[in-house]
PDB file of N, CA and C in Angstrom:
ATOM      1  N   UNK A   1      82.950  76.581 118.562  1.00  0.00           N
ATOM      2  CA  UNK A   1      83.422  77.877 118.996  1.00  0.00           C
ATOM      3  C   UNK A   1      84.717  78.187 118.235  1.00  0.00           C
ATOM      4  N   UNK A   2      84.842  79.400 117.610  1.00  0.00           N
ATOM      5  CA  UNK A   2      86.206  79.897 116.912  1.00  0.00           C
ATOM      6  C   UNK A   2      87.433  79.904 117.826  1.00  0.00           C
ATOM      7  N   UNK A   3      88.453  80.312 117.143  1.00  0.00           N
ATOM      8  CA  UNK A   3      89.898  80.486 118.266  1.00  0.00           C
ATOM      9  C   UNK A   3      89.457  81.743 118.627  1.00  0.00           C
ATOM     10  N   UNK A   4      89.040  82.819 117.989  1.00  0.00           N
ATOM     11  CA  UNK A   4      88.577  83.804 118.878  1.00  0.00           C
ATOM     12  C   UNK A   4      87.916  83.935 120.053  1.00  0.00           C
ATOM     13  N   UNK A   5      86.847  83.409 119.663  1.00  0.00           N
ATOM     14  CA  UNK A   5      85.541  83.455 120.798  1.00  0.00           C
ATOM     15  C   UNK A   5      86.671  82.468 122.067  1.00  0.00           C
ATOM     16  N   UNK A   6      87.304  81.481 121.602  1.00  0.00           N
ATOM     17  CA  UNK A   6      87.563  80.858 122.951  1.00  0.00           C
ATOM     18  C   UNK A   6      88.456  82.001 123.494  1.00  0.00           C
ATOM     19  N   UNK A   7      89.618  82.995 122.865  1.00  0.00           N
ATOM     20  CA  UNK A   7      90.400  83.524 123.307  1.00  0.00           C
ATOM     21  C   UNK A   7      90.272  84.479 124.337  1.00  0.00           C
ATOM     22  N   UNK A   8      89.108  85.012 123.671  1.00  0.00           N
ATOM     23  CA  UNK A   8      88.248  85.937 124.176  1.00  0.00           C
ATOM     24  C   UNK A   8      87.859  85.670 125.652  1.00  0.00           C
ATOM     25  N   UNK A   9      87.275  84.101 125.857  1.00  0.00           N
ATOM     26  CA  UNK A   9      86.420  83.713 126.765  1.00  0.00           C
ATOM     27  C   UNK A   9      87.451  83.606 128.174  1.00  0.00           C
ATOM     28  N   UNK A  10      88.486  82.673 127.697  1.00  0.00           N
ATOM     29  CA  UNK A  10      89.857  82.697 128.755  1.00  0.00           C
ATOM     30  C   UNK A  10      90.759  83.313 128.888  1.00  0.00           C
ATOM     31  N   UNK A  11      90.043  84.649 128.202  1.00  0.00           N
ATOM     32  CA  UNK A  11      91.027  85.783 128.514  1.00  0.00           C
ATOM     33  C   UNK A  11      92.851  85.530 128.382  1.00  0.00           C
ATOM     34  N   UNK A  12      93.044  85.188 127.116  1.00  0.00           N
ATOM     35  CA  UNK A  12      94.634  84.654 126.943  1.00  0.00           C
ATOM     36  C   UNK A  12      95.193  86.166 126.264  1.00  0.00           C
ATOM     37  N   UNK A  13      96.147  85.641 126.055  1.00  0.00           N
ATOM     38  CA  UNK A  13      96.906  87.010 125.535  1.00  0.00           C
ATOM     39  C   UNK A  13      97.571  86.616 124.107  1.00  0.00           C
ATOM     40  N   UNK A  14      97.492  86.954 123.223  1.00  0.00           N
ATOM     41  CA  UNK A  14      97.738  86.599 121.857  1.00  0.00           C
ATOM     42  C   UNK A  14      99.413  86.866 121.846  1.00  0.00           C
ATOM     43  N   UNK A  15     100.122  85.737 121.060  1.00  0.00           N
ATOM     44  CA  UNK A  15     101.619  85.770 120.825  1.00  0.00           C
ATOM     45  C   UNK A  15     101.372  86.418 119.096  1.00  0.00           C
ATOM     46  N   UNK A  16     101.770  85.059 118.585  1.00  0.00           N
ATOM     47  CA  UNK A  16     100.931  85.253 117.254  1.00  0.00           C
ATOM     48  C   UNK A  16      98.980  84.656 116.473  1.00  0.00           C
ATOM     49  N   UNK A  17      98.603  86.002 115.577  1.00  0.00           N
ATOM     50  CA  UNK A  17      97.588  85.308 115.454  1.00  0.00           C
ATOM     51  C   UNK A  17      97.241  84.797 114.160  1.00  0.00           C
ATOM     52  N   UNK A  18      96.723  83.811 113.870  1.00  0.00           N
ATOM     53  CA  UNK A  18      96.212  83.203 112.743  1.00  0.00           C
ATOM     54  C   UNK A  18      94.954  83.302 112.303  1.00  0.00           C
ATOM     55  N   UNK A  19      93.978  82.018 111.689  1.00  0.00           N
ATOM     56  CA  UNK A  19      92.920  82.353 111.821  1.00  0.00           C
ATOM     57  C   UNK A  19      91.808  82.144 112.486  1.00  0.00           C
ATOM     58  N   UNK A  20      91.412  83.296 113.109  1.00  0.00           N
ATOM     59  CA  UNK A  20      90.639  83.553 114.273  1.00  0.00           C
ATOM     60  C   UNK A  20      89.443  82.858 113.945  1.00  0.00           C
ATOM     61  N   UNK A  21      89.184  82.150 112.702  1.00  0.00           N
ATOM     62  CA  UNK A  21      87.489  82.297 112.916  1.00  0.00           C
ATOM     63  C   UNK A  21      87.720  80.522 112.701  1.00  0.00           C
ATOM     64  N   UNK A  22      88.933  79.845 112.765  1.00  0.00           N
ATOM     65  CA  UNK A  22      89.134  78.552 112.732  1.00  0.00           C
ATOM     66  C   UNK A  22      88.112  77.701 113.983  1.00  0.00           C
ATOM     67  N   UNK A  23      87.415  76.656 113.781  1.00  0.00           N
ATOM     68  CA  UNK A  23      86.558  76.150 114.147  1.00  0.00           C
ATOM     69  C   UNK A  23      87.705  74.797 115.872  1.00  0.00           C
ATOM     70  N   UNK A  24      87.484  75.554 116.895  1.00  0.00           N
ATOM     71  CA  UNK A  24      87.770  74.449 117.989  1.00  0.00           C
ATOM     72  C   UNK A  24      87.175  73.364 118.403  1.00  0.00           C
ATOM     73  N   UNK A  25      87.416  72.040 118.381  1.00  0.00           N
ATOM     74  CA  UNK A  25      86.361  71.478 118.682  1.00  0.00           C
ATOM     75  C   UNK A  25      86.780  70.271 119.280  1.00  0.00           C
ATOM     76  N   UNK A  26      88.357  70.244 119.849  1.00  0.00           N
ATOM     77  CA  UNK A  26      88.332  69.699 121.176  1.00  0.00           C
ATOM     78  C   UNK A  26      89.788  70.286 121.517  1.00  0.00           C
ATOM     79  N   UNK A  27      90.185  69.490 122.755  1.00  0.00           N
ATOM     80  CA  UNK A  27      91.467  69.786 123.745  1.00  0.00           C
ATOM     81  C   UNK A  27      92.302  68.940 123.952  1.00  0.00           C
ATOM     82  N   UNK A  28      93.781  69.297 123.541  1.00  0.00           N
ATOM     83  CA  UNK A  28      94.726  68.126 123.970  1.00  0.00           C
ATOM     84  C   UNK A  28      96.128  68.757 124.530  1.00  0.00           C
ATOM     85  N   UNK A  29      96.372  68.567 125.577  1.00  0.00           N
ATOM     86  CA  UNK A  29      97.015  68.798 126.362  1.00  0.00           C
ATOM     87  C   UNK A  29      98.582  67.805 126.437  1.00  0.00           C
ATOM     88  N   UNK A  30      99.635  68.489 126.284  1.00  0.00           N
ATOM     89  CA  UNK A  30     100.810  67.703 125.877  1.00  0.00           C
ATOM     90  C   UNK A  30     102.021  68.590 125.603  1.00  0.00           C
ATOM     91  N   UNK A  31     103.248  67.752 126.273  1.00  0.00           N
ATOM     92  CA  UNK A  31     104.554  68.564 126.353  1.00  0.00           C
ATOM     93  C   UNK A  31     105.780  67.846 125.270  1.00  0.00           C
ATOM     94  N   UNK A  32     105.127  66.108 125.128  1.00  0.00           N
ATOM     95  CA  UNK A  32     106.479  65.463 124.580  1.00  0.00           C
ATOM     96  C   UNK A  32     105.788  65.461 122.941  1.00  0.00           C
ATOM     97  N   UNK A  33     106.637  66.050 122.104  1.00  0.00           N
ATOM     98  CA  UNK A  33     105.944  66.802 121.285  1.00  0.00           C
ATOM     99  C   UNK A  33     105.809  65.347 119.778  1.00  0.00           C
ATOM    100  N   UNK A  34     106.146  64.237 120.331  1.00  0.00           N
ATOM    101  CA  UNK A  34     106.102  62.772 119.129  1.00  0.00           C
ATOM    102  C   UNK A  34     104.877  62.181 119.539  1.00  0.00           C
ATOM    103  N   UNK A  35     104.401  62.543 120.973  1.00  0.00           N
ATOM    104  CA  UNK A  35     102.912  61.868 121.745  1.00  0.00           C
ATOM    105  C   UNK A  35     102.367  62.836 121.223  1.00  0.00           C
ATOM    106  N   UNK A  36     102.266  64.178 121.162  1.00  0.00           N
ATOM    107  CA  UNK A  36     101.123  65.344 120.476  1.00  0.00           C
ATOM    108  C   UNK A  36     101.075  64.735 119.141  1.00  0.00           C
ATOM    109  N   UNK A  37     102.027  64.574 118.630  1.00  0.00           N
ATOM    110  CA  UNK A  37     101.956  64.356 116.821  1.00  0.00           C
ATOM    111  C   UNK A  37     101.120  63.533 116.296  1.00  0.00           C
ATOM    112  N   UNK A  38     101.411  62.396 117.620  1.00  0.00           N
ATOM    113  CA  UNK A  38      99.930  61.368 117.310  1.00  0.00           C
ATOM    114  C   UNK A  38      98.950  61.151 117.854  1.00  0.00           C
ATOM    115  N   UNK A  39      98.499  62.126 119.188  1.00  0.00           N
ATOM    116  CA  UNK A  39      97.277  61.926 119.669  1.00  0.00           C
ATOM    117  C   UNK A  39      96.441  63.072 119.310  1.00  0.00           C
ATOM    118  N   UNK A  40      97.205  64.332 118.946  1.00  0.00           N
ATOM    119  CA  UNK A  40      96.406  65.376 119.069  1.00  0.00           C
ATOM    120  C   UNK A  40      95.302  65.870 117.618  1.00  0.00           C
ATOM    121  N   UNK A  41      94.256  66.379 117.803  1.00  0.00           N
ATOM    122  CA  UNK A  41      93.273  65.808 116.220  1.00  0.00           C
ATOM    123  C   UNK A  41      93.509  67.147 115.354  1.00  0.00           C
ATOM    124  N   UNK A  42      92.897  67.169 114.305  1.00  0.00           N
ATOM    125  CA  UNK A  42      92.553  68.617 113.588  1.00  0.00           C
ATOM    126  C   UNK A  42      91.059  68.981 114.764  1.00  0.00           C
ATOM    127  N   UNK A  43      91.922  70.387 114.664  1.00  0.00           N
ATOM    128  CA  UNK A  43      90.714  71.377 115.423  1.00  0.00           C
ATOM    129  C   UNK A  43      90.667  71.549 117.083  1.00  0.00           C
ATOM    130  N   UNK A  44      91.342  70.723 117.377  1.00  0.00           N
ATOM    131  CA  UNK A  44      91.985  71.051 118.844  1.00  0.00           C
ATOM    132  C   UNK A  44      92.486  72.042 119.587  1.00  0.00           C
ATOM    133  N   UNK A  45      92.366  72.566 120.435  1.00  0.00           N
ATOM    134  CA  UNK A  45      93.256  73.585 121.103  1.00  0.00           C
ATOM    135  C   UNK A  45      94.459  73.169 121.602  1.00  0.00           C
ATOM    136  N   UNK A  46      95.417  72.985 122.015  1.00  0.00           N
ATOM    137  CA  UNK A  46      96.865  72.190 122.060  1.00  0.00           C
ATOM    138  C   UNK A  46      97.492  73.096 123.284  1.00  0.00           C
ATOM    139  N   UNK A  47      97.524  72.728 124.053  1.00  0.00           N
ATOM    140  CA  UNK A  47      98.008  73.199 125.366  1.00  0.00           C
ATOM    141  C   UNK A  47      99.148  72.779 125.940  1.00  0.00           C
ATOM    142  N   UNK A  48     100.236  73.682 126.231  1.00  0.00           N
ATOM    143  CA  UNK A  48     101.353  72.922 126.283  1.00  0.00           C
ATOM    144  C   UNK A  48     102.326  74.141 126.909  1.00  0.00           C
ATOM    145  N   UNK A  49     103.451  73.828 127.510  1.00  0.00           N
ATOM    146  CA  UNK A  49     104.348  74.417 128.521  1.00  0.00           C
ATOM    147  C   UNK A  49     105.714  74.741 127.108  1.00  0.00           C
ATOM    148  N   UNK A  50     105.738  74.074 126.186  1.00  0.00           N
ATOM    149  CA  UNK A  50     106.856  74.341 125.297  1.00  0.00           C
ATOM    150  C   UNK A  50     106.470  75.462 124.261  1.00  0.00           C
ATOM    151  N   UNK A  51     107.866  76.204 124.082  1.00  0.00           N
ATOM    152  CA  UNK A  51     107.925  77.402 123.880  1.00  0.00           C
ATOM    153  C   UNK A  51     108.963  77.616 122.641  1.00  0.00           C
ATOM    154  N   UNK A  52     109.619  76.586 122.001  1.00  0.00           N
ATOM    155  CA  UNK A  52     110.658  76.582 121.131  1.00  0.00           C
ATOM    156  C   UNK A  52     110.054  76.344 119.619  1.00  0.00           C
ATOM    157  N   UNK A  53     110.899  76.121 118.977  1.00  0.00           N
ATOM    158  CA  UNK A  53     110.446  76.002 117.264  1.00  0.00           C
ATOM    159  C   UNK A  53     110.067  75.130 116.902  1.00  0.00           C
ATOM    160  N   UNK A  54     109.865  74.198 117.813  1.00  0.00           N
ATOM    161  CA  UNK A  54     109.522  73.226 117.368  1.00  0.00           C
ATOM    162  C   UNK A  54     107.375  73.067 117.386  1.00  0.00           C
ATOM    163  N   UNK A  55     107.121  73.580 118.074  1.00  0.00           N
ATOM    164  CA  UNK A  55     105.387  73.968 119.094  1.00  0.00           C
ATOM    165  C   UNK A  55     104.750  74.548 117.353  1.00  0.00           C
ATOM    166  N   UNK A  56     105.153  75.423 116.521  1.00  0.00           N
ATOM    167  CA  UNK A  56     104.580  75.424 115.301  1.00  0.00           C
ATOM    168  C   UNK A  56     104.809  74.332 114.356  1.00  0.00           C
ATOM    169  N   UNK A  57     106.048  73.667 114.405  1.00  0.00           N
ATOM    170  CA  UNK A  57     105.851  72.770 113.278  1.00  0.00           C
ATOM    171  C   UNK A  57     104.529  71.266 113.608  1.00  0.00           C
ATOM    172  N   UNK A  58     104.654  71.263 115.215  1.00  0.00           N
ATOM    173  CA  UNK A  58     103.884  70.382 115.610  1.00  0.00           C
ATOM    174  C   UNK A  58     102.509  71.157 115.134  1.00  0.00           C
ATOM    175  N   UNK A  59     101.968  71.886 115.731  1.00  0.00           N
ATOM    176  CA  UNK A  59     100.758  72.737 115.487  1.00  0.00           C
ATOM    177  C   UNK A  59     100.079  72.258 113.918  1.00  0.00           C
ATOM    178  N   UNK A  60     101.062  72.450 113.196  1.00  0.00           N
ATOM    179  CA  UNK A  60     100.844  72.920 111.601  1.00  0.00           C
ATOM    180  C   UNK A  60     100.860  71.062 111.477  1.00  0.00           C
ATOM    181  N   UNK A  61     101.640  70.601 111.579  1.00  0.00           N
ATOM    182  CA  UNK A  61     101.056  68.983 111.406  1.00  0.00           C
ATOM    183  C   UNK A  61     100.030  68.119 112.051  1.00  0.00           C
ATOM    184  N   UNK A  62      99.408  68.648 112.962  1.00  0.00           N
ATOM    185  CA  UNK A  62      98.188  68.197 113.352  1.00  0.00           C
ATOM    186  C   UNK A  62      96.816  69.022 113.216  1.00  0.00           C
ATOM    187  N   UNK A  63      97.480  70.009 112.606  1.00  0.00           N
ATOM    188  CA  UNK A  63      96.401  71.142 111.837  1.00  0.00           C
ATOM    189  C   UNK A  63      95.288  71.396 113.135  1.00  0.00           C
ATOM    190  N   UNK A  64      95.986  71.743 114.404  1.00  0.00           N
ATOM    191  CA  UNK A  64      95.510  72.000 115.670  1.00  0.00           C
ATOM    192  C   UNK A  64      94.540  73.273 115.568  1.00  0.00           C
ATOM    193  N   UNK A  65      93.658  73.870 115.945  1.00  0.00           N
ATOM    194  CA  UNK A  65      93.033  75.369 115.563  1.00  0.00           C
ATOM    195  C   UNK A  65      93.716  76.591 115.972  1.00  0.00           C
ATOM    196  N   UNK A  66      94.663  75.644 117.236  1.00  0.00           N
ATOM    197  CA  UNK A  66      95.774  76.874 118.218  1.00  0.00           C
ATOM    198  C   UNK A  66      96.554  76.253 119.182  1.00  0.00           C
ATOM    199  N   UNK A  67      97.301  77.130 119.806  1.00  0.00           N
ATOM    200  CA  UNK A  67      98.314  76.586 120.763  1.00  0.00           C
ATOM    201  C   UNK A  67      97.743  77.714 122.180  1.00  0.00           C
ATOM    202  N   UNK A  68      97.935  77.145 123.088  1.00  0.00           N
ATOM    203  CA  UNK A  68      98.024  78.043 124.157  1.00  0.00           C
ATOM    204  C   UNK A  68      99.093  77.387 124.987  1.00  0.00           C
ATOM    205  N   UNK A  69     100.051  78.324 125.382  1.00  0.00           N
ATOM    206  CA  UNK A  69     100.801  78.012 126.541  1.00  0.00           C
ATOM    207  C   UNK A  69     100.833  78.333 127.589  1.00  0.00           C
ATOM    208  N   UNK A  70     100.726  77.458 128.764  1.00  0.00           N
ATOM    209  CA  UNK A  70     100.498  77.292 129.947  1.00  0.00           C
ATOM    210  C   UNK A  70     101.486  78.083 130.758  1.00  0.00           C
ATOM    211  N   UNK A  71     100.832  78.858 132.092  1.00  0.00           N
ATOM    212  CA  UNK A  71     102.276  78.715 133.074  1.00  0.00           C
ATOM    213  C   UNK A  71     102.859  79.791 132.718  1.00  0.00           C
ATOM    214  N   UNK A  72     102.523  80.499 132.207  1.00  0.00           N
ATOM    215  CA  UNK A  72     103.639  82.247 131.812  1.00  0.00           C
ATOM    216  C   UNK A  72     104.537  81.733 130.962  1.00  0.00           C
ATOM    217  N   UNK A  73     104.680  80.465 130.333  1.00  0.00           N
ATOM    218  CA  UNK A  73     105.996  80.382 129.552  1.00  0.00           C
ATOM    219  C   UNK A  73     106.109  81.530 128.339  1.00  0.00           C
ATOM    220  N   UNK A  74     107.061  81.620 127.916  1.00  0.00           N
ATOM    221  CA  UNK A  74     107.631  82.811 126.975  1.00  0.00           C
ATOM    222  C   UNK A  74     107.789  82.030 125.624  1.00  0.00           C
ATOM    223  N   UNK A  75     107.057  81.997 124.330  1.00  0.00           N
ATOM    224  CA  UNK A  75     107.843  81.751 123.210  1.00  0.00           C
ATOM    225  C   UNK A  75     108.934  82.319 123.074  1.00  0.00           C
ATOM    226  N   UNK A  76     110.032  80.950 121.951  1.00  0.00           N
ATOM    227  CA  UNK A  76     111.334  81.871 121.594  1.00  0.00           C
ATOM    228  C   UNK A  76     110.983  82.933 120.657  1.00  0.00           C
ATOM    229  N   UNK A  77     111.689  84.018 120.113  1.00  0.00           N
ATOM    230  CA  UNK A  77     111.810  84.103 118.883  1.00  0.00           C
ATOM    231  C   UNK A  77     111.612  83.542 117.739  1.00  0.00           C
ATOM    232  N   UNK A  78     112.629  82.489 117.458  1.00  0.00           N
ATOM    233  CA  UNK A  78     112.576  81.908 116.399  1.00  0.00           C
ATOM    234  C   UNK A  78     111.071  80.887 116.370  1.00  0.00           C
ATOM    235  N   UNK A  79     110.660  80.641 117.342  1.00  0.00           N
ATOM    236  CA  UNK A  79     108.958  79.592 116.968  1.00  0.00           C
ATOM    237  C   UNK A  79     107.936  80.970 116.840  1.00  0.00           C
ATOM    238  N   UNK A  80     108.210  82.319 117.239  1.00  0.00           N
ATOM    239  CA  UNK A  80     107.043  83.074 117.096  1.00  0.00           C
ATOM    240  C   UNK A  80     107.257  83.426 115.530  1.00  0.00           C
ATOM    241  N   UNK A  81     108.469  83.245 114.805  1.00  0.00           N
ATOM    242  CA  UNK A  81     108.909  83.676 113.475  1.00  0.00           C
ATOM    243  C   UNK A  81     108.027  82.867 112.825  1.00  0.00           C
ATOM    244  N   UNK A  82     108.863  81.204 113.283  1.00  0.00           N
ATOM    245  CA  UNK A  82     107.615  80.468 112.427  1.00  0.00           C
ATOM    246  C   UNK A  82     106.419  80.219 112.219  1.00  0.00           C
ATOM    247  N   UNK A  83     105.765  80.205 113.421  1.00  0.00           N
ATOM    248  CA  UNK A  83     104.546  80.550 113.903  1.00  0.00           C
ATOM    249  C   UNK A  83     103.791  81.611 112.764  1.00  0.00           C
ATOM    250  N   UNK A  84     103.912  83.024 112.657  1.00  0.00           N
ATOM    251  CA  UNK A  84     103.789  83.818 112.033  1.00  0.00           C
ATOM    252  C   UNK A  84     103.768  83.351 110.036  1.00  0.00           C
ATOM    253  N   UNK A  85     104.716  83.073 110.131  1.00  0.00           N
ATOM    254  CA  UNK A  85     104.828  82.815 108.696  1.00  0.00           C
ATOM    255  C   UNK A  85     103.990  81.252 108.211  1.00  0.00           C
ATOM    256  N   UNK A  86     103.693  80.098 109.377  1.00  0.00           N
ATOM    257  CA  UNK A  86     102.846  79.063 109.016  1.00  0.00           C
ATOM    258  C   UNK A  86     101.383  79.666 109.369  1.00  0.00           C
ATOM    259  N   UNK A  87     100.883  80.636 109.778  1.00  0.00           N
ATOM    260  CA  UNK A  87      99.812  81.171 110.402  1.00  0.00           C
ATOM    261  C   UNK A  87      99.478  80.722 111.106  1.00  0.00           C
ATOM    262  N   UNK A  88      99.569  80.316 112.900  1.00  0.00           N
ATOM    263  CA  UNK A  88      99.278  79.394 113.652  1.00  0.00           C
ATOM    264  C   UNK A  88      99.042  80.273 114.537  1.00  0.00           C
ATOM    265  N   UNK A  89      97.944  80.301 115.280  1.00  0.00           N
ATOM    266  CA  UNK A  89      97.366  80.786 116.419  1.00  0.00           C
ATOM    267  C   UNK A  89      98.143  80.633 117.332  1.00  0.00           C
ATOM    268  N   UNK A  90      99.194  81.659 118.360  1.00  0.00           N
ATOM    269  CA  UNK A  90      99.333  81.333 119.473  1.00  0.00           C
ATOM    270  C   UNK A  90      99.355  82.209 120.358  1.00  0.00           C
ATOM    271  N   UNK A  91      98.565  81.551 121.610  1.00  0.00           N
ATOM    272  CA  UNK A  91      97.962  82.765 122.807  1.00  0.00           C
ATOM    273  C   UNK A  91      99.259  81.891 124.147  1.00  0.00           C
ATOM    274  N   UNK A  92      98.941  82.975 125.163  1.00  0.00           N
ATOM    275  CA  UNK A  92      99.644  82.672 126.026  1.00  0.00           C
ATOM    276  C   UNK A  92      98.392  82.854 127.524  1.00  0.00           C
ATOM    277  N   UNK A  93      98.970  82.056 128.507  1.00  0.00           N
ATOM    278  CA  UNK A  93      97.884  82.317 129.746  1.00  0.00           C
ATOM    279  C   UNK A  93      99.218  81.984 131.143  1.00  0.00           C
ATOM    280  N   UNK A  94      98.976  82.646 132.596  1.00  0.00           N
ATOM    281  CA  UNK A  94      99.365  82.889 133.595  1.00  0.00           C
ATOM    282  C   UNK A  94      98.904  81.043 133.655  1.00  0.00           C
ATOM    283  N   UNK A  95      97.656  80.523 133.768  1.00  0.00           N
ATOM    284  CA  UNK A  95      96.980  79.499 134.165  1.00  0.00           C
ATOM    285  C   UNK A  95      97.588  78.288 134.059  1.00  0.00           C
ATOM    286  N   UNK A  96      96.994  77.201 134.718  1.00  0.00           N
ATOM    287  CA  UNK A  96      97.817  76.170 134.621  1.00  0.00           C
ATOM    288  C   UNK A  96      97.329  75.116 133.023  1.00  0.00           C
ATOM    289  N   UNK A  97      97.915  74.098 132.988  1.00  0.00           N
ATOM    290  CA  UNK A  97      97.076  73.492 131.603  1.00  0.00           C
ATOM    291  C   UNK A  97      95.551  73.076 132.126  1.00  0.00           C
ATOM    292  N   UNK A  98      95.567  72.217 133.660  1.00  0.00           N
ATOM    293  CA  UNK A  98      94.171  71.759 133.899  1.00  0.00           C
ATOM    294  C   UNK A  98      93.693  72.808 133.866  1.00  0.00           C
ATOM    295  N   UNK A  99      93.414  74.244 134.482  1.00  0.00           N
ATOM    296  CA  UNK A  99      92.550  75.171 134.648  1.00  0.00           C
ATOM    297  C   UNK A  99      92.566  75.255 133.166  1.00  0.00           C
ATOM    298  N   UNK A 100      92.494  76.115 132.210  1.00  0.00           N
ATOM    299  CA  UNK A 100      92.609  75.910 130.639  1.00  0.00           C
ATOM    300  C   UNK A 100      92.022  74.931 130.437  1.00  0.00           C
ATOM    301  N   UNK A 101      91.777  73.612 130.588  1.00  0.00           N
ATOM    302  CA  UNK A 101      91.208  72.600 129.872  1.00  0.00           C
ATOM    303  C   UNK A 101      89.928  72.546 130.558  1.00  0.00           C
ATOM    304  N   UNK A 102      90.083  73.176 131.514  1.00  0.00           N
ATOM    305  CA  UNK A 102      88.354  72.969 132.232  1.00  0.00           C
ATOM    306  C   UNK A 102      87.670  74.202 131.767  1.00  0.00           C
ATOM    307  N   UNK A 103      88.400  74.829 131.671  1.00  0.00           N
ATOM    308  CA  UNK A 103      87.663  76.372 131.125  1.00  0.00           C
ATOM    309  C   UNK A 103      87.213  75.785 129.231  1.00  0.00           C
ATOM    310  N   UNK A 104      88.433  75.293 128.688  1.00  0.00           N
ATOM    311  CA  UNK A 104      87.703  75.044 127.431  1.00  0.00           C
ATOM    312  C   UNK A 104      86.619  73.522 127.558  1.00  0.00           C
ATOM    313  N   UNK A 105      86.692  72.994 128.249  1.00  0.00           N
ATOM    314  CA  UNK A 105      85.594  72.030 128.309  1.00  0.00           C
ATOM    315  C   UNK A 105      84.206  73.023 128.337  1.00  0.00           C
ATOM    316  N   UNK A 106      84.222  73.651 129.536  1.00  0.00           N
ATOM    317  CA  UNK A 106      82.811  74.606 129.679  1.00  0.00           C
ATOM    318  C   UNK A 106      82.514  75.254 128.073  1.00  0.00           C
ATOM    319  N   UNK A 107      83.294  75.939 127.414  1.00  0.00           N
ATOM    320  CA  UNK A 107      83.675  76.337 126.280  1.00  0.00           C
ATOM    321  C   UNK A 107      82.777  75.741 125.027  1.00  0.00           C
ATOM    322  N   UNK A 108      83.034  74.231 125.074  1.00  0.00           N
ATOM    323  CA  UNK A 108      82.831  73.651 124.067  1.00  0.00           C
ATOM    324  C   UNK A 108      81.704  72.695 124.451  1.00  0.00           C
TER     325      UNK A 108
END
């Protein structure tokens, strides 16, 4: 399933977008961003409560398909800058991370 079609499906709300037709093809869920670096795969959806500049550089080194953040959190500025300029998918959702991960389980 693309980052679209999932975006689409869980109804998220797009921060910044990248490329939509990037292939998802699993879920990893994570806040301490040195445990994402090494558990999380290429092609993942990356679910996570952090909102700073740091959430794209992680993204872009695990070549994740997208980020969604959990919980209403707000990107800063400066990570939606980078975000934008590394092209990294990022949506936002009201939902919690488990709801999100069960919705992309059904998903995938």
């Amino acid at each position: 399933m693309t980052v679209n079609e999932v975006a689409k499906r869980l109804a998220l709300t797009p921060i910044c977008l990248g490329d939509a037709e990037k292939c998802v093809t699993g879920c990893h869920i994570g806040d301490l961003l040195s445990l994402v670096m090494s558990k999380a795969q290429s092609g993942d959806a990356w679910i996570t409560i952090q909102g700073n500049i740091n959430v794209p550089a992680v993204a872009s080194l695990t070549d994740c398909a997208m980020v969604i953040i959990a919980e209403g959190i707000k990107l800063d500025e400066n990570a939606q800058n980078r975000a934008e300029q590394e092209g990294i998918s990022i949506y936002s959702s009201p939902k919690s991370a488990y709801a999100l991960a069960c919705e992309i389980k059904e998903c995938l």
